[in-house]
Protein backbone atom coordinates (compact mmCIF):
# COMPACT_ATOMS: atom_id res chain seq x y z
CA UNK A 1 62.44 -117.02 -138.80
CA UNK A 2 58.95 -117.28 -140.13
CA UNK A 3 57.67 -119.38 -143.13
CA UNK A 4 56.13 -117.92 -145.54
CA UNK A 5 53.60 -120.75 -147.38
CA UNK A 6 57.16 -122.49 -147.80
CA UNK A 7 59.46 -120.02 -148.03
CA UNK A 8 61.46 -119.38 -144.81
CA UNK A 9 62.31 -116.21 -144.21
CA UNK A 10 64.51 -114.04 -141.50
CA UNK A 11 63.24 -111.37 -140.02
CA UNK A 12 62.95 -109.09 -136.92
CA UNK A 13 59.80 -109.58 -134.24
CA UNK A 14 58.39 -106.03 -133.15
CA UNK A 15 57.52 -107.85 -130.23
CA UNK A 16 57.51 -111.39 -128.79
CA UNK A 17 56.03 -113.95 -130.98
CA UNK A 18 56.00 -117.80 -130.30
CA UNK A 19 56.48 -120.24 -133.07
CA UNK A 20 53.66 -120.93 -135.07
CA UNK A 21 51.31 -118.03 -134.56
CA UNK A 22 50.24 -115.84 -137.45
CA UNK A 23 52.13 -112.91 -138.18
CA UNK A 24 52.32 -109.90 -140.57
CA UNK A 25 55.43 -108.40 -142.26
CA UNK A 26 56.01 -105.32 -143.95
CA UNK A 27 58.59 -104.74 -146.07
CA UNK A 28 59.18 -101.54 -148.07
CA UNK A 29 59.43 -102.45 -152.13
CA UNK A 30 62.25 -99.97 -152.47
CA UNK A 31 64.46 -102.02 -149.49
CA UNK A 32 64.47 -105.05 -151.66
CA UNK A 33 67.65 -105.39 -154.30
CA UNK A 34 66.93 -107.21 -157.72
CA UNK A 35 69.46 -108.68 -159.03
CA UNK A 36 69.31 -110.71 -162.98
CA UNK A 37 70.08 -114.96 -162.25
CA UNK A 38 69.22 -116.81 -159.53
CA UNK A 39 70.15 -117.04 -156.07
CA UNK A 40 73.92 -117.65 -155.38
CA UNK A 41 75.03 -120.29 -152.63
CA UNK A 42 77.09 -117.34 -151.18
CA UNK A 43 75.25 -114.46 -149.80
CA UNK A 44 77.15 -111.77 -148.27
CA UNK A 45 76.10 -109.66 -145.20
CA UNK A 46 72.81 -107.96 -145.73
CA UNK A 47 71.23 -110.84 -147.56
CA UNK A 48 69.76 -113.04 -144.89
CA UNK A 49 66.94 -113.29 -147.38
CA UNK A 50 67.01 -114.54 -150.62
CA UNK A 51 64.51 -115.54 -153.17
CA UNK A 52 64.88 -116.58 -156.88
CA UNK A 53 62.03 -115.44 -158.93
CA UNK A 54 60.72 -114.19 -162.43
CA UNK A 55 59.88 -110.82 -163.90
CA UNK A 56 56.20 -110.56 -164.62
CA UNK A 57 56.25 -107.09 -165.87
CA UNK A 58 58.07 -103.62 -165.26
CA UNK A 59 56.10 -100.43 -165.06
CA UNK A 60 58.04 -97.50 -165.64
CA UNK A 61 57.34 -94.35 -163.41
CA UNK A 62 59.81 -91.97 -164.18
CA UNK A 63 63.08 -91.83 -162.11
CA UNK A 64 62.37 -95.37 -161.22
CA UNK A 65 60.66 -98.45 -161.81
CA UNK A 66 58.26 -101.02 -160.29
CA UNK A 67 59.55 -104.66 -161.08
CA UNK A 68 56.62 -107.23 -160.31
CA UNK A 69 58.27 -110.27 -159.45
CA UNK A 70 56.37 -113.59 -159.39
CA UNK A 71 58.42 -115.73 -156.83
CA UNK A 72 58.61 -119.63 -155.63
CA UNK A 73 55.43 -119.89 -153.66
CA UNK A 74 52.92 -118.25 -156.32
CA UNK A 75 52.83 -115.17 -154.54
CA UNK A 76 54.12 -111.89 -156.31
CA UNK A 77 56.18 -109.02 -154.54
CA UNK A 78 56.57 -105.11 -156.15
CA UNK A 79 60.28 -104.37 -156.05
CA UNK A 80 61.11 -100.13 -156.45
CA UNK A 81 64.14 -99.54 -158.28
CA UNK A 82 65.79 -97.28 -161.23
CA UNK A 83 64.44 -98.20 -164.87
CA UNK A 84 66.24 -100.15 -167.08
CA UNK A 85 68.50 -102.44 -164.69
CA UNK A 86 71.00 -104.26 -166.74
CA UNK A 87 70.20 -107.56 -167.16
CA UNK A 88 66.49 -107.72 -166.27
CA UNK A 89 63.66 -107.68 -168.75
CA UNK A 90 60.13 -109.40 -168.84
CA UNK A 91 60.07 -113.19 -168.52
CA UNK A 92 63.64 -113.25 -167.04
CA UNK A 93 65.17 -114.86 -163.56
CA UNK A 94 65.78 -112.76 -161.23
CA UNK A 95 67.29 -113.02 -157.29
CA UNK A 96 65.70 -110.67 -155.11
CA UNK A 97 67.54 -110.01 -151.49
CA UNK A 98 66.90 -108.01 -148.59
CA UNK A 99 68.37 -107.87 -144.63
CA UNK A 100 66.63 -109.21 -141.74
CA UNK A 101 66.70 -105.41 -140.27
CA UNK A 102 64.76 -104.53 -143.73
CA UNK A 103 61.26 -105.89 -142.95
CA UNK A 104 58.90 -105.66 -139.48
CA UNK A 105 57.13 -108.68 -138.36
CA UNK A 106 54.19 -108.29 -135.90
CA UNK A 107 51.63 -110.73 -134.64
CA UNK A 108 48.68 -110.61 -136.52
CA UNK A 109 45.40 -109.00 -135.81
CA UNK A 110 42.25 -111.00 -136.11
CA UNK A 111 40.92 -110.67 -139.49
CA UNK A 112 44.40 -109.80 -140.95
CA UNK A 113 46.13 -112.10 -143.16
CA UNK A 114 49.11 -114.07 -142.18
């Protein structure tokens, strides 16, 4: 797992990485589910990462929507998903979720960010 400034997360190495150096990870917006309330004690299969946080504003693009979703550690994350979602609107809590086969972690290059 890697922490991200206090958030631990679990995720898949691209290649080997010892504990404690810097790392990147990429993770697609439209891999992430958003679901309205906060994160559940239970997760299910699928959901090795989950993350309570609050809707900062929804910009509408059509066929779908990007959610921008402040979460515990300051930093915000662009979730892809169909407009309209029942249950989330501006201001509200939200749990967002994704699988530890979802995002790629890779050592970070000097200069890149961590």
């Amino acid at each position: 797992g890697i922490d991200w400034d206090g958030i631990a997360l679990v995720c898949r190495a691209k290649a080997e990485i010892a504990s404690g150096d810097p790392v990147e990870l990429y993770l697609k917006s439209e891999r992430i589910a958003l679901s309205p309330g906060q994160v559940s004690p239970h997760g299910g299969p699928g959901a090795e990462n989950r993350l309570d946080g609050s809707v900062r504003d929804i910009i509408f693009k059509g066929h779908f929507a990007d959610y921008l979703i402040r979460v515990a550690n300051g930093a915000e994350l662009v979730v892809s998903a169909p407009p309209a979602l029942p249950g989330i609107a501006r201001g509200g809590s939200v749990q967002l979720s994704w699988s530890d086969q979802a995002a790629d972690v890779f050592k970070a290059t000097a200069g890149g960010e961590s």
